[in-house]
N, C-alpha and C. Protein backbone atom coordinates (compact mmCIF):
# COMPACT_ATOMS: atom_id res chain seq x y z
N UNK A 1 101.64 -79.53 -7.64
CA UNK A 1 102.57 -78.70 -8.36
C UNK A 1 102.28 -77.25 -7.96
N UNK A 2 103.80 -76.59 -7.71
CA UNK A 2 102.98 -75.20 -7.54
C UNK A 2 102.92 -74.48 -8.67
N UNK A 3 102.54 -72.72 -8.25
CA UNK A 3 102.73 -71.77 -9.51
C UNK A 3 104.41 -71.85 -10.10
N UNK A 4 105.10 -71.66 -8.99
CA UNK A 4 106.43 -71.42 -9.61
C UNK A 4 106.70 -72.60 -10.48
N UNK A 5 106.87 -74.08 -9.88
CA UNK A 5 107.27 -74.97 -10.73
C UNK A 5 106.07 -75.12 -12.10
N UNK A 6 105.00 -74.92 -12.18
CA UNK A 6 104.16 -75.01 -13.00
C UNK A 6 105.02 -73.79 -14.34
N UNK A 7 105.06 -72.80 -13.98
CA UNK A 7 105.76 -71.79 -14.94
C UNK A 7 106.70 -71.73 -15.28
N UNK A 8 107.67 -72.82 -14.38
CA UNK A 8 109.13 -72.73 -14.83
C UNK A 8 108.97 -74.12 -15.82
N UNK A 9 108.16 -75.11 -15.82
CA UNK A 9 107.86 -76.08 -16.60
C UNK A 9 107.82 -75.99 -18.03
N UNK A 10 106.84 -74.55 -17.93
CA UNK A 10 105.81 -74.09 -19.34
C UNK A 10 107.33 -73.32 -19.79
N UNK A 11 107.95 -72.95 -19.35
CA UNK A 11 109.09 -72.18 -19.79
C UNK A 11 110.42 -72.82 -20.40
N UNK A 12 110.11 -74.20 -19.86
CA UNK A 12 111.00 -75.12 -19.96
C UNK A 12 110.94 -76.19 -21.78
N UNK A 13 109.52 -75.05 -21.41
CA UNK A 13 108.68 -76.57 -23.21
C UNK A 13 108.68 -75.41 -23.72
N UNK A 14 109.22 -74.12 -23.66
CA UNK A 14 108.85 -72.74 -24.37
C UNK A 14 107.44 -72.18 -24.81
N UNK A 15 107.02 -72.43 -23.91
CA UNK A 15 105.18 -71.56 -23.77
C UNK A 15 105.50 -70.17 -23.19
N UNK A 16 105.11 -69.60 -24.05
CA UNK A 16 105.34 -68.27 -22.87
C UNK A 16 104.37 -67.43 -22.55
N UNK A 17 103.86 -67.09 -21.71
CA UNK A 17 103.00 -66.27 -20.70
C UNK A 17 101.93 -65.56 -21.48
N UNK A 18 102.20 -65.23 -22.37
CA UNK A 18 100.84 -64.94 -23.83
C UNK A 18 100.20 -66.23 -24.06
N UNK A 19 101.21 -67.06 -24.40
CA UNK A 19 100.79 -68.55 -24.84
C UNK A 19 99.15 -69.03 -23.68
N UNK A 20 99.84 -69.04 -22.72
CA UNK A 20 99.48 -69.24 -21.27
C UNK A 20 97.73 -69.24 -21.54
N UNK A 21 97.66 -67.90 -22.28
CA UNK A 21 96.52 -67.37 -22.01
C UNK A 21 95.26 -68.35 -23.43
N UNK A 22 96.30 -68.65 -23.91
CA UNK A 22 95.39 -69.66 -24.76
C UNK A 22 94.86 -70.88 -24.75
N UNK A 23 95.49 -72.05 -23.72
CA UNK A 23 96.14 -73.00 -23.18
C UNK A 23 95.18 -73.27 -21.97
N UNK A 24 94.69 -74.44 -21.96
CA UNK A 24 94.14 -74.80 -20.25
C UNK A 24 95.60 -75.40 -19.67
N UNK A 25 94.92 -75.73 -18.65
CA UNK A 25 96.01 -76.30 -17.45
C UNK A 25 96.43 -78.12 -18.06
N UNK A 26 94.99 -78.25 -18.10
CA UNK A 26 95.19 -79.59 -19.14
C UNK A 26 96.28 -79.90 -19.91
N UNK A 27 95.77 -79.20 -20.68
CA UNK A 27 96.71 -79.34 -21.96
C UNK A 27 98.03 -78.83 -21.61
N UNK A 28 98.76 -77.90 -20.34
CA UNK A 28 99.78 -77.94 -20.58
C UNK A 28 100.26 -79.26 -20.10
N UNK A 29 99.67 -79.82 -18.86
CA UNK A 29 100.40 -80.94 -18.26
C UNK A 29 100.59 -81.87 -19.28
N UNK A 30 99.32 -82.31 -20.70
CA UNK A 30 99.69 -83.29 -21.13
C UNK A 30 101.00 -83.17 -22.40
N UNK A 31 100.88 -81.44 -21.96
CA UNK A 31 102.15 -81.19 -23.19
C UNK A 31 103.46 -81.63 -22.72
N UNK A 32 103.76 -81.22 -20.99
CA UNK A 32 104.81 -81.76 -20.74
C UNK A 32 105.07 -83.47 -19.91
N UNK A 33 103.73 -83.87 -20.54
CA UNK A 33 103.83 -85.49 -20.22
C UNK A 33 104.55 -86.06 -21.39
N UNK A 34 104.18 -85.62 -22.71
CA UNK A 34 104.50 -85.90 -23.79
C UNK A 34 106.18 -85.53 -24.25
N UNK A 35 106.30 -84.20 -23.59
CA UNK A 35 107.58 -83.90 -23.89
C UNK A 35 108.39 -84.86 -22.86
N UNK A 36 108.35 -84.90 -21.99
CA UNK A 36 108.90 -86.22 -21.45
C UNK A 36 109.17 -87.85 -21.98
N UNK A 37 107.93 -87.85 -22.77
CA UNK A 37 108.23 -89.28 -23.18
C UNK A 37 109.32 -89.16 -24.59
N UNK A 38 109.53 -88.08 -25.43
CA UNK A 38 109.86 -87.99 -26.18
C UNK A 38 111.88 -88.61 -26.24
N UNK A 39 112.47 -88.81 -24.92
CA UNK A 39 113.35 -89.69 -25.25
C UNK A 39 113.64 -90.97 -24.75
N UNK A 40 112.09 -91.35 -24.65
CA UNK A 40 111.80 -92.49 -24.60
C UNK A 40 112.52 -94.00 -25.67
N UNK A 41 112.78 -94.68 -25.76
CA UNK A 41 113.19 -95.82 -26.48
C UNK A 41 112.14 -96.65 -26.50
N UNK A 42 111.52 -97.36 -27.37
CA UNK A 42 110.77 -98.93 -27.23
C UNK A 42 111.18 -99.42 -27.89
N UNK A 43 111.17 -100.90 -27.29
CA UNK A 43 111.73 -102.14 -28.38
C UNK A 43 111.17 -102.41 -29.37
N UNK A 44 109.94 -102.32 -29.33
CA UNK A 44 108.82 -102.44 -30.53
C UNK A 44 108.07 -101.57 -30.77
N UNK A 45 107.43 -101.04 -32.23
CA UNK A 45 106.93 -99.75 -32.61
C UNK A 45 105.67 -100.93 -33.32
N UNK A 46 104.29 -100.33 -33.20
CA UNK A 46 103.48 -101.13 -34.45
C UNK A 46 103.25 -100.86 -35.39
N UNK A 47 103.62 -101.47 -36.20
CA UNK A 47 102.33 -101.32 -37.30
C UNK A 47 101.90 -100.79 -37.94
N UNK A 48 101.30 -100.38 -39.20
CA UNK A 48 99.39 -100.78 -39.61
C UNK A 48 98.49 -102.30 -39.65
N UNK A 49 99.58 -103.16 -39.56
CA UNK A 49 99.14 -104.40 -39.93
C UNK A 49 98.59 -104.67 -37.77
N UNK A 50 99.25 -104.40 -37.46
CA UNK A 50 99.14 -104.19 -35.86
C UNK A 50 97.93 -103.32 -35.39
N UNK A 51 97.94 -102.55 -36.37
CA UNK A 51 96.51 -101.69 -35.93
C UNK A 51 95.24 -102.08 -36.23
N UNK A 52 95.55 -102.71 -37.52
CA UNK A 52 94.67 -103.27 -38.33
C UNK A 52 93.70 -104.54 -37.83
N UNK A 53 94.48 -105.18 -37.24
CA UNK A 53 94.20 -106.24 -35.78
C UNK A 53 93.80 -105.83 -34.78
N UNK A 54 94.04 -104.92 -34.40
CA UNK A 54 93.89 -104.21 -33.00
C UNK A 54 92.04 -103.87 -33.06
C-alpha cells in the first residue's frame, strides 16, 4: 500500500491527519478491515448458547 492510497483510505473511514497522530498503522488497517466487513451478510449469527459451547 502506498502513502497516497494509505491516506486516501484513512480519509475515506474519516480519520483525519490529527487523528493520524494517535493511531498506529495497525490499527488503522484493522479499522478499515472492519469497515469493510461491515456490509457483509451471514446466514447465521451465534448465540450465547453457541458461545457457551464454544
Amino acid at each position: 500500500m502506498t502513502t497516497a492510497l494509505y491516506l486516501l483510505r484513512c480519509v475515506q473511514m474519516g480519520i483525519s491527519i490529527a487523528d493520524l497522530d494517535l493511531l498506529e498503522v495497525g490499527m488503522v488497517f484493522d479499522m478499515a478491515v472492519e469497515s469493510s466487513n461491515d456490509d457483509c451478510e451471514y446466514q447465521e449469527l451465534a448465540t450465547q448458547e453457541d458461545y457457551d459451547k464454544f
